[in-house]
Protein backbone atom coordinates (compact mmCIF):
# COMPACT_ATOMS: atom_id res chain seq x y z
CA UNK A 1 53.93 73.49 105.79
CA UNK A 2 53.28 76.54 103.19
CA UNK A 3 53.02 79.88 104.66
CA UNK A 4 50.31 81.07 102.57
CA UNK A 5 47.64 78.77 101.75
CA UNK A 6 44.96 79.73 98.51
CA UNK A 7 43.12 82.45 99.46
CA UNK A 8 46.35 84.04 101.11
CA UNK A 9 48.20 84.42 98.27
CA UNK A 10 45.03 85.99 96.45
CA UNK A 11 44.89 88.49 98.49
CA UNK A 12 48.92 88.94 98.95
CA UNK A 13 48.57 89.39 94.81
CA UNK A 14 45.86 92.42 95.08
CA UNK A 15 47.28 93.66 97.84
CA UNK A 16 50.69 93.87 96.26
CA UNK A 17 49.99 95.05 92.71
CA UNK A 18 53.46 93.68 91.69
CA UNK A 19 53.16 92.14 87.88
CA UNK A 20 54.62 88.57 87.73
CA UNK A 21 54.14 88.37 91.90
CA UNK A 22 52.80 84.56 91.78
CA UNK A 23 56.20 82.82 90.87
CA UNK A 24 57.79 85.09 93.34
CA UNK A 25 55.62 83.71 95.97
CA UNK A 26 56.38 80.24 94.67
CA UNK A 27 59.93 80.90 95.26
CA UNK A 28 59.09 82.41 98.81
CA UNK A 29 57.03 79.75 99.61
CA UNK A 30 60.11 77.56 98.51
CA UNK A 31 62.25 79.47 100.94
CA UNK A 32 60.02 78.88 103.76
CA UNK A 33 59.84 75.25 103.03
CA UNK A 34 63.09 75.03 103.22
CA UNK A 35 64.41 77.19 106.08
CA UNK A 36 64.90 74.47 108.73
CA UNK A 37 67.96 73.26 106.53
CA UNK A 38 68.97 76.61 105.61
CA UNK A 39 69.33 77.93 109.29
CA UNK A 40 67.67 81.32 109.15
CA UNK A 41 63.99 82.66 109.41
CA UNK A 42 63.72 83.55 105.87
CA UNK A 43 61.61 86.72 106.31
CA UNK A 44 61.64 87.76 109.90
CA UNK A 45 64.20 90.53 110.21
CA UNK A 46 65.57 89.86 113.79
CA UNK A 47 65.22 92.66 116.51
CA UNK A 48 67.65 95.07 116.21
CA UNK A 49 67.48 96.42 119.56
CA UNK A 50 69.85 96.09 122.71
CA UNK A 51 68.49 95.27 126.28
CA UNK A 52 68.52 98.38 128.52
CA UNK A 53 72.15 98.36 130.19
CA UNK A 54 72.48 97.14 133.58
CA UNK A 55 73.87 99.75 135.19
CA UNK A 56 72.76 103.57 135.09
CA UNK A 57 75.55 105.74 133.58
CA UNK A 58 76.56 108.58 135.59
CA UNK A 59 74.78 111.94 134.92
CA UNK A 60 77.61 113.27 133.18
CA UNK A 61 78.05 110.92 131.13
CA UNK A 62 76.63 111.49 127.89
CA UNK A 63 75.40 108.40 125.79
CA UNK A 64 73.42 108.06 122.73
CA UNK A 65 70.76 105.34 122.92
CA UNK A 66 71.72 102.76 120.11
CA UNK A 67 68.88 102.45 116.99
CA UNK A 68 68.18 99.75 114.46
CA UNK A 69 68.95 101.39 111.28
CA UNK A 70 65.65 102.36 109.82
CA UNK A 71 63.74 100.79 107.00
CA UNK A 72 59.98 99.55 105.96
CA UNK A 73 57.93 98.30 108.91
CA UNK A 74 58.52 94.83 109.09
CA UNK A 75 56.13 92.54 108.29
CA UNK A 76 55.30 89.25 106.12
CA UNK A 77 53.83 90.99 103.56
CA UNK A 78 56.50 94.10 103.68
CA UNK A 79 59.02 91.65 103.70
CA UNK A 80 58.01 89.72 100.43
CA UNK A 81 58.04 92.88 98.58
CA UNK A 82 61.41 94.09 99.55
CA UNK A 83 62.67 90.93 97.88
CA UNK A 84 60.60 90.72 94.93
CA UNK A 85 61.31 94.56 94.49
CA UNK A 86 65.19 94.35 94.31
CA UNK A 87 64.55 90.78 92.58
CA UNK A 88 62.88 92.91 89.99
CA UNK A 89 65.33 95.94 89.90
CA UNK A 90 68.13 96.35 92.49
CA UNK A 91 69.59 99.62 91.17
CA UNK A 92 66.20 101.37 91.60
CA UNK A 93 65.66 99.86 94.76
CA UNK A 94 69.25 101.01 96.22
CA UNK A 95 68.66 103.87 95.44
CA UNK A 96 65.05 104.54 96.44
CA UNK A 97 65.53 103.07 100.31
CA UNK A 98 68.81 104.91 100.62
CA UNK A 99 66.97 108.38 99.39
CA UNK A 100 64.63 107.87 101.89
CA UNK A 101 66.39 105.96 104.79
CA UNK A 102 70.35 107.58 104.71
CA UNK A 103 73.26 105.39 103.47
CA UNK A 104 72.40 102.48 106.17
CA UNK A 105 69.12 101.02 106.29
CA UNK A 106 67.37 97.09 106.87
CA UNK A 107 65.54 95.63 104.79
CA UNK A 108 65.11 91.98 102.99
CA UNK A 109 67.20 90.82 100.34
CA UNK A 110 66.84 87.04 99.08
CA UNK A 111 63.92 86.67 101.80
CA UNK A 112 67.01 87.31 104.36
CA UNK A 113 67.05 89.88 106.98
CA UNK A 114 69.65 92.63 105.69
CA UNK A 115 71.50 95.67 106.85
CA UNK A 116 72.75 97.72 103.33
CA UNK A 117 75.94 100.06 104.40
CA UNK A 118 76.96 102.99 101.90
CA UNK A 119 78.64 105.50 101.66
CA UNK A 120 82.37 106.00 102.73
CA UNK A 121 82.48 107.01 106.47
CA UNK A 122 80.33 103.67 107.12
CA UNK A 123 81.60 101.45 104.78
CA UNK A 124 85.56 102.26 105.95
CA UNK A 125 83.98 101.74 109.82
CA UNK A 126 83.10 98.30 108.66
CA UNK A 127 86.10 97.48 106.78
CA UNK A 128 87.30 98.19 110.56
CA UNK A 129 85.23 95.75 111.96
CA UNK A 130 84.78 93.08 109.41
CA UNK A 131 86.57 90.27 111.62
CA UNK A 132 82.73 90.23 112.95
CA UNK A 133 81.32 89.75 109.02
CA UNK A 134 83.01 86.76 107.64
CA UNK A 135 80.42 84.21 107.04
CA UNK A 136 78.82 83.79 103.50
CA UNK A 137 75.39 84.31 103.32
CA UNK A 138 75.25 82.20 99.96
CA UNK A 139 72.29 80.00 100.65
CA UNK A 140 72.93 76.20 101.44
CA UNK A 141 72.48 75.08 97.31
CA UNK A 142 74.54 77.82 95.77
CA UNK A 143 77.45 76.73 98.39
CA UNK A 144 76.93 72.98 97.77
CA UNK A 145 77.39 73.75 93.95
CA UNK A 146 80.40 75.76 94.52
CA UNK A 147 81.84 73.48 97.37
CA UNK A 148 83.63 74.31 100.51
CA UNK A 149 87.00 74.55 98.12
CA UNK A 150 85.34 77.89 96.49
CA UNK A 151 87.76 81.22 97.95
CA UNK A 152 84.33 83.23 98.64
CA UNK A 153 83.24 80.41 100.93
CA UNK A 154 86.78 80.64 103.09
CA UNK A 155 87.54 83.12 105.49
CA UNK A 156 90.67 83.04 108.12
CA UNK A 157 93.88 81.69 107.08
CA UNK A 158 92.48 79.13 104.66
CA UNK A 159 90.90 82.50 102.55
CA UNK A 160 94.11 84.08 102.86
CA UNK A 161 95.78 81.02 101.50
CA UNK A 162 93.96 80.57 98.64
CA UNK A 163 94.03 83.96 97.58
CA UNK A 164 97.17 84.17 97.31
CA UNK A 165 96.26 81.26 94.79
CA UNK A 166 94.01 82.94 92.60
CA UNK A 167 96.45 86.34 92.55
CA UNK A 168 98.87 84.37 91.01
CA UNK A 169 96.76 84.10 88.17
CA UNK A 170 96.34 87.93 88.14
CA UNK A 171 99.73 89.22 88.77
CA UNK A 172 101.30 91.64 86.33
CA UNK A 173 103.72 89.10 84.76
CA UNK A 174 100.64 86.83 84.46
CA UNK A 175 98.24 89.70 82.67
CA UNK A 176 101.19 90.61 80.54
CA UNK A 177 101.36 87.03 79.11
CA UNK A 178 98.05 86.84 78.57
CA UNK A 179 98.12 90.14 76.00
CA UNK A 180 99.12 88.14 72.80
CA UNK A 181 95.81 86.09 73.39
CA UNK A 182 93.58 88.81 74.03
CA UNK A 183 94.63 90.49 71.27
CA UNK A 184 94.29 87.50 69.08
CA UNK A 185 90.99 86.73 70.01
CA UNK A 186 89.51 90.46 70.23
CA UNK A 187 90.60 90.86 66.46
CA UNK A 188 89.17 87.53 65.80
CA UNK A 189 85.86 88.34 67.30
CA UNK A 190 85.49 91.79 65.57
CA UNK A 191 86.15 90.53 62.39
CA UNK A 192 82.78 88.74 62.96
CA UNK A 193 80.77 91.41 64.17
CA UNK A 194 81.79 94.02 61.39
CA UNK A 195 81.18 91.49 58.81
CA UNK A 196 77.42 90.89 60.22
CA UNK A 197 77.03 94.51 60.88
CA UNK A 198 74.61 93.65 63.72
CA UNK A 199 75.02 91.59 67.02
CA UNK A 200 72.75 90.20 69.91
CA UNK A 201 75.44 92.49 72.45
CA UNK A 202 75.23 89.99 75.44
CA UNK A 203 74.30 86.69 74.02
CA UNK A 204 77.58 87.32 71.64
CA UNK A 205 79.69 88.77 74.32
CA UNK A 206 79.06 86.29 76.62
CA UNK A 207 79.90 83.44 74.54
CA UNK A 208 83.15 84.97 73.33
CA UNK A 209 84.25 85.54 76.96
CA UNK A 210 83.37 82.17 78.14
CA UNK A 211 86.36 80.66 75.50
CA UNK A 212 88.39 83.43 76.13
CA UNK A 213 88.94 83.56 79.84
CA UNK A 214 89.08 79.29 78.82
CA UNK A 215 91.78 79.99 76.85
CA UNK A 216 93.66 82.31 78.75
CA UNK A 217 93.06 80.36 82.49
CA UNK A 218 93.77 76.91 80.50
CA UNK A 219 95.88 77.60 77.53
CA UNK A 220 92.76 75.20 75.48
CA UNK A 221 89.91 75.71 73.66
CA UNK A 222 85.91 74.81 75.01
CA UNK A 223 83.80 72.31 72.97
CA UNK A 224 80.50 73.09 72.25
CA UNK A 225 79.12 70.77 75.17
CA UNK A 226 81.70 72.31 77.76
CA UNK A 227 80.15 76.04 76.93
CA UNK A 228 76.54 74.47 77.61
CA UNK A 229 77.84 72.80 80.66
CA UNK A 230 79.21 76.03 82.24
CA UNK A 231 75.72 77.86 81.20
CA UNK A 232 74.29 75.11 83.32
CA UNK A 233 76.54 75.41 85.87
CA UNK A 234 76.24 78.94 85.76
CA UNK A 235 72.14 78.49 85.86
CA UNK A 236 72.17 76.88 89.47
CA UNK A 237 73.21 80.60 90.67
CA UNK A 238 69.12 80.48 91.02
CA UNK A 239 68.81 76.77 92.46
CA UNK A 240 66.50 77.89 95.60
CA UNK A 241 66.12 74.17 97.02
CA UNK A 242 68.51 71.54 96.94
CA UNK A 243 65.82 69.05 95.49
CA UNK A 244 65.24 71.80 92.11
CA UNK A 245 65.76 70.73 88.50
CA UNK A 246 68.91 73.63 88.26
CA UNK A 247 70.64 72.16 91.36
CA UNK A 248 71.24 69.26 90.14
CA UNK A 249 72.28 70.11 86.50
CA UNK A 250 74.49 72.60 87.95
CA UNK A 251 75.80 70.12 90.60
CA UNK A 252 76.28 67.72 87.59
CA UNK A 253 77.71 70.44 85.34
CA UNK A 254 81.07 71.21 87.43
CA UNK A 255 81.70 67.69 87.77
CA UNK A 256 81.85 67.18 84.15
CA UNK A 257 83.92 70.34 83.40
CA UNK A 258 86.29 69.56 86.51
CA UNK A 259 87.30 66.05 85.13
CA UNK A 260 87.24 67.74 81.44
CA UNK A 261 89.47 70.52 82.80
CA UNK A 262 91.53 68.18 85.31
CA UNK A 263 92.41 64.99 82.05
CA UNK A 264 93.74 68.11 79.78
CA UNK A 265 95.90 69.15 82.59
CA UNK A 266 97.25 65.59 83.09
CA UNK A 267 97.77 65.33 79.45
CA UNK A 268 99.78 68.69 78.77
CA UNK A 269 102.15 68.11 81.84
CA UNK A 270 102.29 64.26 80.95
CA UNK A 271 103.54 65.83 77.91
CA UNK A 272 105.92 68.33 79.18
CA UNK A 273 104.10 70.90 77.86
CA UNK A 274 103.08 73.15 81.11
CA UNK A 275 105.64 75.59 79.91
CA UNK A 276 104.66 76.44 76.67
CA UNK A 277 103.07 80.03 76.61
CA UNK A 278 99.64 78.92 75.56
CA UNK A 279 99.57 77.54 79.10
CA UNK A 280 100.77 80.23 81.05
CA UNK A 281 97.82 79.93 83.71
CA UNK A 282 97.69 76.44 84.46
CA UNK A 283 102.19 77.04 84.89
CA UNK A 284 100.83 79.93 87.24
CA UNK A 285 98.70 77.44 89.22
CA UNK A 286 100.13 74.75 89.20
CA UNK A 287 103.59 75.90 90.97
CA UNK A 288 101.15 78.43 93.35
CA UNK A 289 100.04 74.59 94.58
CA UNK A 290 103.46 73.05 94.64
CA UNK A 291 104.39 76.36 96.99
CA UNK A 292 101.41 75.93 99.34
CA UNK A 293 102.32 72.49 99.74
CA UNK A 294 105.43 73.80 100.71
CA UNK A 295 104.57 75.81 103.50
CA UNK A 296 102.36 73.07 104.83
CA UNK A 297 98.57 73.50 103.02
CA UNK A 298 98.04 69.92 101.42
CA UNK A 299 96.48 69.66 97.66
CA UNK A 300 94.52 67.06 95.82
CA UNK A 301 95.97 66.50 92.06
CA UNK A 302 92.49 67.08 91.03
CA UNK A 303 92.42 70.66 92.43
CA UNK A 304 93.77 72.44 89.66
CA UNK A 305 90.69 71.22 87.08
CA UNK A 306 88.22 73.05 89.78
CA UNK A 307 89.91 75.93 90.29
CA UNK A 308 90.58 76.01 86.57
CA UNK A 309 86.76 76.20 85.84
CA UNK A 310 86.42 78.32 89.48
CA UNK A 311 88.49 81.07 87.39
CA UNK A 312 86.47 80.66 84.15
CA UNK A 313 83.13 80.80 85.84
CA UNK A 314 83.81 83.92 88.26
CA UNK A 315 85.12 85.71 84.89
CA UNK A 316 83.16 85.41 82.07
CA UNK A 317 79.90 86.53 82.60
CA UNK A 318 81.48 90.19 84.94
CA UNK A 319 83.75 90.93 81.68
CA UNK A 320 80.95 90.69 79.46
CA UNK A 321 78.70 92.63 81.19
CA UNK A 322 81.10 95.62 81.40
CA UNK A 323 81.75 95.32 77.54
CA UNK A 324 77.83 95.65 76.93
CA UNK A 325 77.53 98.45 79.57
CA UNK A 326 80.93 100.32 77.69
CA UNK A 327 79.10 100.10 74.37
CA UNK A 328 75.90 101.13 75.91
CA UNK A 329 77.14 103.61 78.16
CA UNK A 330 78.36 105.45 74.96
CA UNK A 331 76.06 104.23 72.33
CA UNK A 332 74.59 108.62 72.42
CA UNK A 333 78.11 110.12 73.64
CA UNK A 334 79.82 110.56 69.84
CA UNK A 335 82.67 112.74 71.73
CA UNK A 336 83.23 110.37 74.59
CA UNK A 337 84.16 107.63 71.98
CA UNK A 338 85.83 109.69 69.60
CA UNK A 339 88.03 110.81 72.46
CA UNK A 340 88.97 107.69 73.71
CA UNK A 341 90.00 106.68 69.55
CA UNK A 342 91.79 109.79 69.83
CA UNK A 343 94.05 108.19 72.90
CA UNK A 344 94.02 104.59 71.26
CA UNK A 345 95.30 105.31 68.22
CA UNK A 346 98.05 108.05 69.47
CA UNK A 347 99.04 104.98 71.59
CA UNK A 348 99.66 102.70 68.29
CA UNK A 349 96.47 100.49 69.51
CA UNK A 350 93.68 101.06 67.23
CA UNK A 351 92.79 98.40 64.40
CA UNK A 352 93.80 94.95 64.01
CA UNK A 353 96.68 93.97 66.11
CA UNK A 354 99.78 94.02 63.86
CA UNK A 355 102.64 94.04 66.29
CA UNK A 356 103.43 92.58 69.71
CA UNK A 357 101.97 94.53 73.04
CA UNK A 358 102.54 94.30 76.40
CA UNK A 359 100.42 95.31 79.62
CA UNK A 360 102.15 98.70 79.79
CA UNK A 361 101.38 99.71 76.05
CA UNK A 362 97.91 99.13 77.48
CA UNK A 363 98.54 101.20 80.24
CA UNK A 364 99.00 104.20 78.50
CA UNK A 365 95.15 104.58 77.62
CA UNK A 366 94.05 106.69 81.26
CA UNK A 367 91.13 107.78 78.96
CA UNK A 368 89.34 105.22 78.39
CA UNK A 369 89.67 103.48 81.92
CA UNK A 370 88.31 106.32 82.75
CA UNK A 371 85.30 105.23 80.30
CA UNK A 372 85.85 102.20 82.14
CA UNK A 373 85.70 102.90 85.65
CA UNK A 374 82.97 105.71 84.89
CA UNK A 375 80.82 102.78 83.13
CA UNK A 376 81.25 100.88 85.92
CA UNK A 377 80.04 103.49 88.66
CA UNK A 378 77.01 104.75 86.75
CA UNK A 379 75.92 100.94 85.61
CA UNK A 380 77.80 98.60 88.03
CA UNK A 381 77.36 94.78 87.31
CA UNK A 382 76.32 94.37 90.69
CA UNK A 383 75.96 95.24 94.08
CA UNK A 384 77.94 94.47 97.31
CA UNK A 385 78.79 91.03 98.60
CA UNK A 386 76.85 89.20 101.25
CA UNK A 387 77.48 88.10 104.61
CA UNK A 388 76.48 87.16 108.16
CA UNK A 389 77.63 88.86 111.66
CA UNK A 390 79.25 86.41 113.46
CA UNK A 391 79.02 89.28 116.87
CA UNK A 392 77.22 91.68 118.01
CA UNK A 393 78.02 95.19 115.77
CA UNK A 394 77.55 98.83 115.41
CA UNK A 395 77.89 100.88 112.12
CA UNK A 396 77.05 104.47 111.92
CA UNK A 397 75.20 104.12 115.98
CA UNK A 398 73.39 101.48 114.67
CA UNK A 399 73.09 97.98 116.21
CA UNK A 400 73.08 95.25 114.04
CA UNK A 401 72.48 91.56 115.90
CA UNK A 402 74.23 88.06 115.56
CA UNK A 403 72.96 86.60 112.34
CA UNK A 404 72.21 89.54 110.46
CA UNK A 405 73.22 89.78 106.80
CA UNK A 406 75.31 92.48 106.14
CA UNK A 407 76.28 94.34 102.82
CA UNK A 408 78.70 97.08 101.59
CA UNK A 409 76.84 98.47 98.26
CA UNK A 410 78.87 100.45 96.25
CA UNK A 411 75.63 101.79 94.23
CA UNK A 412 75.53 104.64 97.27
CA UNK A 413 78.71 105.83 97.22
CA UNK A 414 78.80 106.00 93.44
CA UNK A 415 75.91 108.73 93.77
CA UNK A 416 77.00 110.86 96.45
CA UNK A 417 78.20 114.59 95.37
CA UNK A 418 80.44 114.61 98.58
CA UNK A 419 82.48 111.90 96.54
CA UNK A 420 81.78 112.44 92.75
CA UNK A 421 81.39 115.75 91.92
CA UNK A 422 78.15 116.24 89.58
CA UNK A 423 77.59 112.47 90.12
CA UNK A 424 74.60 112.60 87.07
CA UNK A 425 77.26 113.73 85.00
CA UNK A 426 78.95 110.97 82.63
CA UNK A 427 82.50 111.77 82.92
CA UNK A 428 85.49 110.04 82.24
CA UNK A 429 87.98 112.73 83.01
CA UNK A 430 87.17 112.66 86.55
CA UNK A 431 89.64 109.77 86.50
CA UNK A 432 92.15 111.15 84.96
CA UNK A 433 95.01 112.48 86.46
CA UNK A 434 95.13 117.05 85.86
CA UNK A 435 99.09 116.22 84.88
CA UNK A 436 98.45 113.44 82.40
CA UNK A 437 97.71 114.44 78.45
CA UNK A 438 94.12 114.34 77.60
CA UNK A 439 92.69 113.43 74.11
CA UNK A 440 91.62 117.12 72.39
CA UNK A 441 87.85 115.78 71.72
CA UNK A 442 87.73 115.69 75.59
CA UNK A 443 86.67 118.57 77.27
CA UNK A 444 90.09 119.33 79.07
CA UNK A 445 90.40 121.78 81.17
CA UNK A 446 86.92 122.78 81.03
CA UNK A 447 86.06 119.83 82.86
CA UNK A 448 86.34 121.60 86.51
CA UNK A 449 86.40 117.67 88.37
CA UNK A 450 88.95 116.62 86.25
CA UNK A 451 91.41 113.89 88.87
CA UNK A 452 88.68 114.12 91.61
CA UNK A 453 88.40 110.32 91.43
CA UNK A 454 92.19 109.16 91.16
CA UNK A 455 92.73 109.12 94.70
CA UNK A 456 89.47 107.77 96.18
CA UNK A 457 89.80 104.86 99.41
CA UNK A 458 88.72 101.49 98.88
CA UNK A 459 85.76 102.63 100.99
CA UNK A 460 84.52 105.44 98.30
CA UNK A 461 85.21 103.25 95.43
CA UNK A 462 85.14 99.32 95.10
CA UNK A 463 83.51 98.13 92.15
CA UNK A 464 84.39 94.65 92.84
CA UNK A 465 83.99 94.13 96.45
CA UNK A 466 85.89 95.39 99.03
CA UNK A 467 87.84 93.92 102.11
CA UNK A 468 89.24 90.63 102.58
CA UNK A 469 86.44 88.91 100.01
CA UNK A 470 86.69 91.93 97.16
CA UNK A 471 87.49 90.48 93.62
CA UNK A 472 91.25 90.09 92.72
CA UNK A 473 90.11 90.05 89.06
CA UNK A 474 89.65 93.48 88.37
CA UNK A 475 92.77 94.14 86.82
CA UNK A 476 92.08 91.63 83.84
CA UNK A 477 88.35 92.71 83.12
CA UNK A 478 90.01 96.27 82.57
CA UNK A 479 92.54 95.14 80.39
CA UNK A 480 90.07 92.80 78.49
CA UNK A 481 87.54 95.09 78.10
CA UNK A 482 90.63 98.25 77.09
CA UNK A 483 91.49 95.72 74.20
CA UNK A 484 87.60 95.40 73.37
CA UNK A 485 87.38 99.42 73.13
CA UNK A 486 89.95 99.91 70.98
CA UNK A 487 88.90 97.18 68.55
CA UNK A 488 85.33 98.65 68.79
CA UNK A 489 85.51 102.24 68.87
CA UNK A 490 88.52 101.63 65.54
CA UNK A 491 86.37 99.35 63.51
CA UNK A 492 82.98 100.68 64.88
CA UNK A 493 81.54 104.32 63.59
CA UNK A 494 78.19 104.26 65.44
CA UNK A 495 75.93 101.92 66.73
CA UNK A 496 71.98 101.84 68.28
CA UNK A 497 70.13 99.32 69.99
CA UNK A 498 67.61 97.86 67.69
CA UNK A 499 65.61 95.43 70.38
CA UNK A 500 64.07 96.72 73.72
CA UNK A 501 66.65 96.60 76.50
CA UNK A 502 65.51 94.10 78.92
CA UNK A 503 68.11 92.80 81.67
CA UNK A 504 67.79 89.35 82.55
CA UNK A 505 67.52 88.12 86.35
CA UNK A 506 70.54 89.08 88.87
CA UNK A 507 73.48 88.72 90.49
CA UNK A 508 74.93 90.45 87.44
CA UNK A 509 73.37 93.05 85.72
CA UNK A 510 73.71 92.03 81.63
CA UNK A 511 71.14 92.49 78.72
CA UNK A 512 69.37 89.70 77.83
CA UNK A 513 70.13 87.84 75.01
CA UNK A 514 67.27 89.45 72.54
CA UNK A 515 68.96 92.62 72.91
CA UNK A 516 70.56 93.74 69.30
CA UNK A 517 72.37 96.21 68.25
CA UNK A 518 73.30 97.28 64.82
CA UNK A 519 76.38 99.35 63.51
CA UNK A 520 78.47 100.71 60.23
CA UNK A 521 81.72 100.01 59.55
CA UNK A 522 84.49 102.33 60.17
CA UNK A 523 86.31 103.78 57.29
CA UNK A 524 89.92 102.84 59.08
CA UNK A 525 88.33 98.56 59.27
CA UNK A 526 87.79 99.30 56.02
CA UNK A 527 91.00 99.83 54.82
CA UNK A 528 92.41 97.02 57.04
């Protein structure tokens, strides 16, 4: 039955004041209807208290009595608005509970009970403890879509196996070949844009990543019904009930781009074609199978199309999110971008591509990561992952129960003066190294936090995950969205948003598609 019948959620609505609260009660309601299948009490946070010890310490023995970590008073109503509220806007929310509550605090996320860990001293003690946190809290839909074969569903040996899988998509000999296509397609794509003068910033960006990671993970090209099956596919991120509309189009969706993905597969190696560049990744994965098999883990021919459109999916829409938070992140800082052109085009790597590259010409750019990895800790894409205590756990004296959902948010961290100096501060020279040259439209020396962040833990800074389950893929959203500055900041001279910026719904933080932005031509693309 519904929790809340008529006249309940009337007066949930006034007593709430949040605009748009009705479908969010839908969905709640959903949840609830659901929650037998799903195995969890979808808005109940569980005690987070421990009996009274047995035995009586001796008096000189010192012990501190174990807390739950603080948060709002629980209740149904409470409850309902924590989700809605980081539903609506996570970012805020992060950083509202942890300004009031310290680093580690409960709370409901995705009607779940949840424990949020910042900032480094607690995140490090549960990277030292995360044998207890394995379990994805994906709910039951999302992890029927994805299937049990999907690396963030695996933990133990299997996870460890099929990591190694996906890395050897990402090593540097793989990123290295995939430079010439990059390239390629970045000139391509710019051609388009500075010939419009104007473009819809993530509805374009999006798009263009979706056939580029294709291309690079697959060596071919997407039809027009494969891009519309993987924004389907990509839509059942918000199936809430395995009996919605989006599950089933989603479920639908990756069946149809697996047997695409898995026929052109069988067709290039029926050809003998698996080692011609173009095909670099499926080579990659392919003989990362073949050696598996070796040491024992068994393979089903038909593997390679999922994990060919696994790679796609998890890509795409995280690269073109950090391109639209680059451009906007220094759509009103002239000298930040005319610093980084400074560095591109000293490194031969501004303009159209006229010459072959390899990953280490693009590693000679420590400015504009630095744009990069600054973009990415003032607007990150997303928070931390998700999952469930499988034992009973303590972070920072708090206790945390069996069942609880547990997250590591990087949002905290990425605030905190005690690890980023001036932290309101936009500054890309904090991650560059004080012996490395800087562009002279940077403010050099006079930047007194210049190197603070080039040496941070992966418990002060993981902007895609951390531990065991943190994304491998980091390496080639940098060096796709490096290639992306330099074409923009060569062929762009400035740009403004046109359209009110609106963010669609989460995981991933990206401007919806009505967002537009508008832009002159460069004098340099105009002599190309």
């Amino acid at each position: 039955s519904s929790w809340l019948n008529a006249g309940e959620r009337e007066r949930a609505s006034a007593k709430m004041g949040v605009q748009g609260l009705r479908p969010c009660l839908v969905l709640a309601a959903l949840a609830a209807t659901v929650a037998p299948s799903m195995a969890f009490s979808p808005l109940t946070l569980p005690s987070l208290r421990r009996a009274a010890p047995a035995v009586r310490p001796a008096a000189s023995v010192r012990m501190q009595a174990l807390r739950e970590p603080p948060g709002k008073k629980k209740s149904f109503l409470t409850n309902l608005r924590e989700s809605i509220e980081h539903i609506q806007d996570g970012d805020k929310f992060v950083a509202e509970r942890s300004a009031e509550f310290g680093p580690v605090f409960s709370t409901t996320m995705f009607f779940r009970s949840t424990v949020v860990v910042g900032g480094p001293e607690n995140v490090a003690e549960l990277l030292a403890k995360e044998a207890a946190v394995q379990e994805s809290s994906l709910p039951p839909p999302l992890q029927e879509i994805m299937t049990e074969r999907n690396v963030l569903l695996m933990s133990g040996e299997r996870h460890k196996q099929q990591k190694k899988i996906v890395q050897s998509l990402l090593s540097r000999s793989a990123l290295n070949a995939y430079v010439p296509i990059i390239e390629k397609r970045m000139d391509e794509y710019l051609d388009g844009l500075v010939a419009r003068g104007e473009t819809y910033l993530a509805k374009d960006l999006t798009s263009f990543c979706l056939k580029l990671f294709a291309e690079i993970f697959s060596g071919t090209t997407l039809t027009e019904e494969e891009e519309k099956l993987f924004v389907k596919y990509n839509d059942g991120l918000f199936a809430l009930t395995k009996v919605s509309p989006s599950f089933f189009r989603a479920r639908k969706a990756r069946q149809m781009l697996e047997t695409n993905m898995q026929k052109r597969f069988d067709d290039v190696f029926a050809a003998g074609k698996l080692d011609e560049p173009q095909h670099k990744g499926w080579k990659n994965l392919y003989e990362a199978f073949r050696a598996a098999e070796e040491k024992g883990r068994k393979y089903a021919w038909d593997d390679v199309g999922y994990a060919t459109v696994q790679m796609i999916w998890g890509a795409y829409i995280e690269a073109a999110a950090l391109c639209c938070s680059c451009v906007m992140s220094t759509m009103d800082r002239p000298v930040v971008a005319e610093a980084a052109l400074q560095e591109i085009s000293a490194a031969g790597l501004a303009g159209k591509t006229t010459q072959t590259h390899s990953l280490e010409d693009w590693e000679k750019l420590p400015y504009t990561l630095g744009v990069i990895r600054e973009t990415l800790r003032v607007q990150p894409p997303a928070g931390g992952g998700f999952r469930v205590t499988g034992e009973p756990l303590q972070i920072a004296g708090y206790d945390i129960p069996v069942g609880t959902v547990v997250t590591a948010d990087p949002r905290i961290g990425n605030t905190d003066p005690k690890v980023f100096t001036q932290p309101d501060t936009f500054e890309p020279l904090r991650w560059v190294s004080r012996d490395l040259p800087t562009p002279a439209a940077a403010s050099g020396g006079k930047c007194p936090f210049t190197g603070t962040a080039t040496k941070l833990d992966r418990a002060s800074w993981f902007p895609g995950g951390t531990g065991q389950h943190q994304c491998p893929g980091v390496p080639l959203a940098e060096l796709v969205v490096k290639v992306f500055l330099a074409k923009w900041y060569s062929r762009v001279l400035k740009w403004e948003g046109v359209t009110p910026l609106e963010f669609g719904p989460p995981p991933i933080k990206i401007p919806k598609d009505t967002y537009k932005v508008v832009f002159r031509q460069a004098q340099s693309a105009r002599k190309d």
